[in-house]
PDB file of N, CA and C in Angstrom:
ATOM      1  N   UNK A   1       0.853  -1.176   0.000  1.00  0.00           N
ATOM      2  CA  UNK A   1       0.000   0.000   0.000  1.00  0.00           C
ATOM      3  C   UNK A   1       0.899   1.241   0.000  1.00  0.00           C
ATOM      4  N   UNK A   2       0.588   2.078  -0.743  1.00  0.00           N
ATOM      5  CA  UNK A   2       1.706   3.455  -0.797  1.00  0.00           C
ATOM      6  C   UNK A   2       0.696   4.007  -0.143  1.00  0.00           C
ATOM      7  N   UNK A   3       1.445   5.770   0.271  1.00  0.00           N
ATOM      8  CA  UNK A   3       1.128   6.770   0.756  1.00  0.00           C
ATOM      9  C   UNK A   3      -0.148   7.468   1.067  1.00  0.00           C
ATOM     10  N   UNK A   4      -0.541   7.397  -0.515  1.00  0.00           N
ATOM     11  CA  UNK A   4      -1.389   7.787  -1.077  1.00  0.00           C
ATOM     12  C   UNK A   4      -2.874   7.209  -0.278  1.00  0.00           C
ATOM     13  N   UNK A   5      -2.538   5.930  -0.422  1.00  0.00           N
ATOM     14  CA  UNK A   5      -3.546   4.910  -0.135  1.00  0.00           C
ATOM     15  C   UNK A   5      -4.019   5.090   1.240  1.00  0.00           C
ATOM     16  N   UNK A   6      -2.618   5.460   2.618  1.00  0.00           N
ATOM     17  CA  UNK A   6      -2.419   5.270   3.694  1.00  0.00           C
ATOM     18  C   UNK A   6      -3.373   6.639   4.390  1.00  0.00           C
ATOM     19  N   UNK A   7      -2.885   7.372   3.688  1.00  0.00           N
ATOM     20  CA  UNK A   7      -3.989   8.893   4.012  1.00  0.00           C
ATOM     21  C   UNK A   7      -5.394   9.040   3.519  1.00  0.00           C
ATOM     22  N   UNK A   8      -5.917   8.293   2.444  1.00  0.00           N
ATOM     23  CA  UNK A   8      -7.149   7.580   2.366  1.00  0.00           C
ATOM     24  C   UNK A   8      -7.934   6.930   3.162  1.00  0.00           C
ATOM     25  N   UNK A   9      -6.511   6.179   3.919  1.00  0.00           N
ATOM     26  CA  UNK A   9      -7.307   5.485   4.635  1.00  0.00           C
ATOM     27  C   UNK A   9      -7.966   5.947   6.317  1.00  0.00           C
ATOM     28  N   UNK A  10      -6.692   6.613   6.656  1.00  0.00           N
ATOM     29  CA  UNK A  10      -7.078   8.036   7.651  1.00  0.00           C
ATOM     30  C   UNK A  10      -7.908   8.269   7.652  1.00  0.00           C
ATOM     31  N   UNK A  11      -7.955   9.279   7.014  1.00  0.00           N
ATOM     32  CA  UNK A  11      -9.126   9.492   6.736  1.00  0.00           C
ATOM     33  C   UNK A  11     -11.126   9.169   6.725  1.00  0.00           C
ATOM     34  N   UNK A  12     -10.327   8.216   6.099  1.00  0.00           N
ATOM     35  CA  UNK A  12     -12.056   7.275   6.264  1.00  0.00           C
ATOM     36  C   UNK A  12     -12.125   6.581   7.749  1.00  0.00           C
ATOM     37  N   UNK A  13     -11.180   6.316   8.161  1.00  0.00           N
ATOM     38  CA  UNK A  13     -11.300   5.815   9.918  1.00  0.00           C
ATOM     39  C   UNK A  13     -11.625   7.013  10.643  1.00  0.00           C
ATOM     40  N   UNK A  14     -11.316   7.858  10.581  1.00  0.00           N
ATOM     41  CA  UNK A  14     -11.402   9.574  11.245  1.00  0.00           C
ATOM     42  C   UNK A  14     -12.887   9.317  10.787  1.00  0.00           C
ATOM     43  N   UNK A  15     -13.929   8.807  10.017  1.00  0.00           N
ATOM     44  CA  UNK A  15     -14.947   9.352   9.206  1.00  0.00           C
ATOM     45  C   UNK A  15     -15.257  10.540   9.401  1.00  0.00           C
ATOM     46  N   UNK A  16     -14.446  11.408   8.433  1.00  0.00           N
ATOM     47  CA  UNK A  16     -13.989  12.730   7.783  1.00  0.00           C
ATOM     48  C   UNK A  16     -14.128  12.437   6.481  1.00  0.00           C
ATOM     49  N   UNK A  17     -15.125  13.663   5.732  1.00  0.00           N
ATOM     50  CA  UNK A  17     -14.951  13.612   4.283  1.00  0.00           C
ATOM     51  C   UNK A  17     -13.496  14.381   4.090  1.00  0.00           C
ATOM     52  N   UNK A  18     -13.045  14.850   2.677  1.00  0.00           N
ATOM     53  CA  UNK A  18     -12.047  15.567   2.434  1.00  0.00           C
ATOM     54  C   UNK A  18     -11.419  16.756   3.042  1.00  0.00           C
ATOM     55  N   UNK A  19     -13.111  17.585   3.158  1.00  0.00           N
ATOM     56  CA  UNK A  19     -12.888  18.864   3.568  1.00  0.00           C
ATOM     57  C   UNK A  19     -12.714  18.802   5.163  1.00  0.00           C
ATOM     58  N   UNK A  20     -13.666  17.916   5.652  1.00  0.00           N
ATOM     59  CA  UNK A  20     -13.264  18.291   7.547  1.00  0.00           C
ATOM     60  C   UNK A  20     -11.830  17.912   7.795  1.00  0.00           C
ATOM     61  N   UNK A  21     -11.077  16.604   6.309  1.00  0.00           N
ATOM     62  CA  UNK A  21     -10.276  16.434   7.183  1.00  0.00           C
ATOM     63  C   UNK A  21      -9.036  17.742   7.160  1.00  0.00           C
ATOM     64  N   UNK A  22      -9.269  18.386   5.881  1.00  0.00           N
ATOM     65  CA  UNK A  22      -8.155  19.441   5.886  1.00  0.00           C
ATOM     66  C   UNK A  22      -8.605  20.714   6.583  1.00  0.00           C
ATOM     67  N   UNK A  23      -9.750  20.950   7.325  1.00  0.00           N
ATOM     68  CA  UNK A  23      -9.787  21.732   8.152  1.00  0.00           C
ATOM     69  C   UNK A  23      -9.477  21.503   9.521  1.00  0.00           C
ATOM     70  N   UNK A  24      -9.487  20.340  10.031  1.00  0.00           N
ATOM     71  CA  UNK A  24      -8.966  19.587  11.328  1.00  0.00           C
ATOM     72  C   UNK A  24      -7.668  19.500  11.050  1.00  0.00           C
ATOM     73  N   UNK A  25      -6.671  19.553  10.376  1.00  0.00           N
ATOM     74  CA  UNK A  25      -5.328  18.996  10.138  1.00  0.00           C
ATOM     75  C   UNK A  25      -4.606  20.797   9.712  1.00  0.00           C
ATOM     76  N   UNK A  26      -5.579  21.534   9.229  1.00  0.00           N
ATOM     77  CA  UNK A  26      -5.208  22.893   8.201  1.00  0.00           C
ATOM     78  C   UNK A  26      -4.251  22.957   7.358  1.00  0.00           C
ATOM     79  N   UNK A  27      -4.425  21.620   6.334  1.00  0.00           N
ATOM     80  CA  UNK A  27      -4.140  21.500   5.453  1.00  0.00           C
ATOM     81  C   UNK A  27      -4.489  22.034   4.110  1.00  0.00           C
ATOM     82  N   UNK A  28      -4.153  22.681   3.026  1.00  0.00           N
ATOM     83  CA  UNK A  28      -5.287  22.867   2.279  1.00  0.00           C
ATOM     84  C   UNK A  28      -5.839  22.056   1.599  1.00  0.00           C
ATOM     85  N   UNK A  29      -6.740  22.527   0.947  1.00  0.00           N
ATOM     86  CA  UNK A  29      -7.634  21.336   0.444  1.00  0.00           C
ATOM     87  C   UNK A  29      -7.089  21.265  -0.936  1.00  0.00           C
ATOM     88  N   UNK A  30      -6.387  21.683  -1.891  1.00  0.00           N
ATOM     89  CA  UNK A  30      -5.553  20.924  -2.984  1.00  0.00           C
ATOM     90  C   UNK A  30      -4.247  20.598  -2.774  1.00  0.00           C
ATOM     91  N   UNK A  31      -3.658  20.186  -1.972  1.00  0.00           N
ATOM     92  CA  UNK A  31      -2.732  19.702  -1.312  1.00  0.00           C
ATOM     93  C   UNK A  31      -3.058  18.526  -0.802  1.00  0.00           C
ATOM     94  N   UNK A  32      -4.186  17.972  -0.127  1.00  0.00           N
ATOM     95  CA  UNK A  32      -4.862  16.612   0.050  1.00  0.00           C
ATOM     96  C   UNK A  32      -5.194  16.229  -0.703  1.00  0.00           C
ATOM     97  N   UNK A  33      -5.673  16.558  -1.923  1.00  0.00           N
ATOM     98  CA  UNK A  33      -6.345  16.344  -2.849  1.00  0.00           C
ATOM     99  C   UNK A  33      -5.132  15.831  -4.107  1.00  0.00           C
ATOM    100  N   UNK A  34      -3.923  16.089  -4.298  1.00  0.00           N
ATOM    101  CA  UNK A  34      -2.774  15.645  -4.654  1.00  0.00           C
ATOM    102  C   UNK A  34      -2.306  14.580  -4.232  1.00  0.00           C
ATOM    103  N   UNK A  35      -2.355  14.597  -3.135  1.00  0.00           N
ATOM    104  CA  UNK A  35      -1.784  13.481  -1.896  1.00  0.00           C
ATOM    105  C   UNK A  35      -2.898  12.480  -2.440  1.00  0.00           C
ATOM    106  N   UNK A  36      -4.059  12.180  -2.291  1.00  0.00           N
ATOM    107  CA  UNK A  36      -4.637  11.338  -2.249  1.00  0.00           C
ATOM    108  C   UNK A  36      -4.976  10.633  -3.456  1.00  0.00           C
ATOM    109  N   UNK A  37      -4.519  11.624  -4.825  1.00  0.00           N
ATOM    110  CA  UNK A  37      -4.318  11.133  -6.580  1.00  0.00           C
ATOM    111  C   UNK A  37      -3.073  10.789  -6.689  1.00  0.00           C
ATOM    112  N   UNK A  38      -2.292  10.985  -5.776  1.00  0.00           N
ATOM    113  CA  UNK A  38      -0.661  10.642  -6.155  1.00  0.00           C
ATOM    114  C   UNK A  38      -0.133  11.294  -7.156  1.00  0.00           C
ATOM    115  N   UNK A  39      -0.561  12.658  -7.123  1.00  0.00           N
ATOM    116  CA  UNK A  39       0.130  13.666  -8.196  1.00  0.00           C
ATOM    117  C   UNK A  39       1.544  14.049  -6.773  1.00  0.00           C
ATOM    118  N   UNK A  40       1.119  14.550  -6.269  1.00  0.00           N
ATOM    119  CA  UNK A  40       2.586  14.762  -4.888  1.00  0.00           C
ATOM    120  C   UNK A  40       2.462  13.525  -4.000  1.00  0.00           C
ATOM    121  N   UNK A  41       3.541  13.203  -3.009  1.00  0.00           N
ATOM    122  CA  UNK A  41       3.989  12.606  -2.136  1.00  0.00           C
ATOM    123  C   UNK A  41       4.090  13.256  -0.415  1.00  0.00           C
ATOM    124  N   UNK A  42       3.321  12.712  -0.109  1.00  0.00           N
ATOM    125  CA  UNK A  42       2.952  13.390   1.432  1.00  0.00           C
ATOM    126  C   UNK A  42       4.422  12.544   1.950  1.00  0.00           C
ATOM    127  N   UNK A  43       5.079  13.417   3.073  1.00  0.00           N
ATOM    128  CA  UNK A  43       5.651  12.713   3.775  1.00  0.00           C
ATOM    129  C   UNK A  43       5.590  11.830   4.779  1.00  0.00           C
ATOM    130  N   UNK A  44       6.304  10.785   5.029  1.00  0.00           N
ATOM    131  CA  UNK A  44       6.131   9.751   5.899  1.00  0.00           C
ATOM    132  C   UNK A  44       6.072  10.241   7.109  1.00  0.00           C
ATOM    133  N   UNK A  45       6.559  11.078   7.412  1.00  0.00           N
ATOM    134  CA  UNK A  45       6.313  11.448   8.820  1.00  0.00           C
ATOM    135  C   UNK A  45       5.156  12.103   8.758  1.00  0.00           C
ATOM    136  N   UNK A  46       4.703  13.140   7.994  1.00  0.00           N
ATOM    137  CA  UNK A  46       3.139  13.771   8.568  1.00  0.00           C
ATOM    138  C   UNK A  46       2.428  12.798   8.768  1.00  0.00           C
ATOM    139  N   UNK A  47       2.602  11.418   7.772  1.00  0.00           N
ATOM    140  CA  UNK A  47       1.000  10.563   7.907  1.00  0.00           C
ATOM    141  C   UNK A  47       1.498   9.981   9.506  1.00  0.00           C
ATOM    142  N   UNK A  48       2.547   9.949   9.951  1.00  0.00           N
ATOM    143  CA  UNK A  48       2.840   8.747  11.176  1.00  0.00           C
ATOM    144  C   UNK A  48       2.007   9.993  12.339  1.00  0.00           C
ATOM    145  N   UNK A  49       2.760  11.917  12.285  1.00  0.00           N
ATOM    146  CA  UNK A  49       2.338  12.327  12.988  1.00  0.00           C
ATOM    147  C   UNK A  49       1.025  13.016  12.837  1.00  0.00           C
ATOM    148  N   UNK A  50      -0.124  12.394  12.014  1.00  0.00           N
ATOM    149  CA  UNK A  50      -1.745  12.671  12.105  1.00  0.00           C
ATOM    150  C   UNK A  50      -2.064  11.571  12.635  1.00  0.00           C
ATOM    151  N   UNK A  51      -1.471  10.661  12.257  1.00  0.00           N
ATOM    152  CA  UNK A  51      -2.253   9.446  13.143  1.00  0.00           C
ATOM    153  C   UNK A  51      -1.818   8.984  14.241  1.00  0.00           C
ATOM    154  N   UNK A  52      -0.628   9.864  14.947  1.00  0.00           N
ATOM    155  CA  UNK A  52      -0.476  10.068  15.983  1.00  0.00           C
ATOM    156  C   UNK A  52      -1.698  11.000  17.008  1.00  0.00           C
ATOM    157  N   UNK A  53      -1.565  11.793  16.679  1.00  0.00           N
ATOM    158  CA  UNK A  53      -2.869  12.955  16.570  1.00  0.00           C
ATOM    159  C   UNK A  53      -4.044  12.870  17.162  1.00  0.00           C
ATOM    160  N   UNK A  54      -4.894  12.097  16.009  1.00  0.00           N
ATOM    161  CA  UNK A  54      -5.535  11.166  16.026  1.00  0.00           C
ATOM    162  C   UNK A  54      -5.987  10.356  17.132  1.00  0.00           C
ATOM    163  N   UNK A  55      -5.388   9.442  17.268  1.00  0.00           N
ATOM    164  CA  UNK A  55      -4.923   8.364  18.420  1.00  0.00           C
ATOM    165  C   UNK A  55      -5.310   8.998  19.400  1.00  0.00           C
ATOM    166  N   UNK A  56      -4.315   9.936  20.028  1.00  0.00           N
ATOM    167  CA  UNK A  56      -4.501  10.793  21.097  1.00  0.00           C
ATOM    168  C   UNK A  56      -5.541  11.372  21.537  1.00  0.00           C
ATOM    169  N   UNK A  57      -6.318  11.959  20.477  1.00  0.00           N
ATOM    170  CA  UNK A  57      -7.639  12.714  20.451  1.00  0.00           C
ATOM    171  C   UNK A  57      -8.970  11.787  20.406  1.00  0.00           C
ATOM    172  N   UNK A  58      -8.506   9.889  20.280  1.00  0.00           N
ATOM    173  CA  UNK A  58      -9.065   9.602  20.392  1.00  0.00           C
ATOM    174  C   UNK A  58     -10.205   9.629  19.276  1.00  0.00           C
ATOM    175  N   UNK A  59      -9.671   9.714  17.623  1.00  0.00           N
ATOM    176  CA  UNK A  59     -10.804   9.624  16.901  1.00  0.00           C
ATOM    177  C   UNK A  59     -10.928   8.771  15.932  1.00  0.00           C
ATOM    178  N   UNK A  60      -9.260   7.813  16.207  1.00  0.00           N
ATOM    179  CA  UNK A  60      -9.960   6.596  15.545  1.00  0.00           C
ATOM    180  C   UNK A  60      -8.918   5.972  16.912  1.00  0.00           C
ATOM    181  N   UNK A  61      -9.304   4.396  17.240  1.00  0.00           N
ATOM    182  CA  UNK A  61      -9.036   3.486  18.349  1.00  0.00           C
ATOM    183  C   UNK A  61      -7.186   3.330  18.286  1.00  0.00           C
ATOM    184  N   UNK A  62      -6.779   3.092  19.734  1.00  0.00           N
ATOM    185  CA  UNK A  62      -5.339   2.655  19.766  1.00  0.00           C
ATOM    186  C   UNK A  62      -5.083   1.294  19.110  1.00  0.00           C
ATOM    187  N   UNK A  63      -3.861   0.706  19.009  1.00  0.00           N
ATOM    188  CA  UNK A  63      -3.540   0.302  18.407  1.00  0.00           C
ATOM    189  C   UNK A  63      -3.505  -0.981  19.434  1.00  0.00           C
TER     190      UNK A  63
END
């Protein structure tokens, strides 16, 4: 599974459409929207530290 796939999948566990999730993260929204067509490459560390985040905040389950 690449990158791409991995922040997709975030995402949909967060159940967050596109837009809440780049307003919760303040990301913009064609910048996720790259990331998630695999026109750019999100880095490995942002996806480790949102779903760090995440976790913490308790909005998708520990591990």
């Amino acid at each position: 599974m690449d990158i791409s796939d991995e922040v997709r999948n975030l995402r949909s566990e967060m159940g967050l459409n596109r837009k809440e999730f780049c307003e919760y993260y303040e990301i913009p929204y064609r910048t996720m929207t790259d990331w998630e067509a695999g026109k750019r490459k999100m880095p490995t560390y942002l996806l480790r530290l949102m779903e760090y985040k995440a976790r913490m905040e308790q909005l998708i389950p520990l591990e």
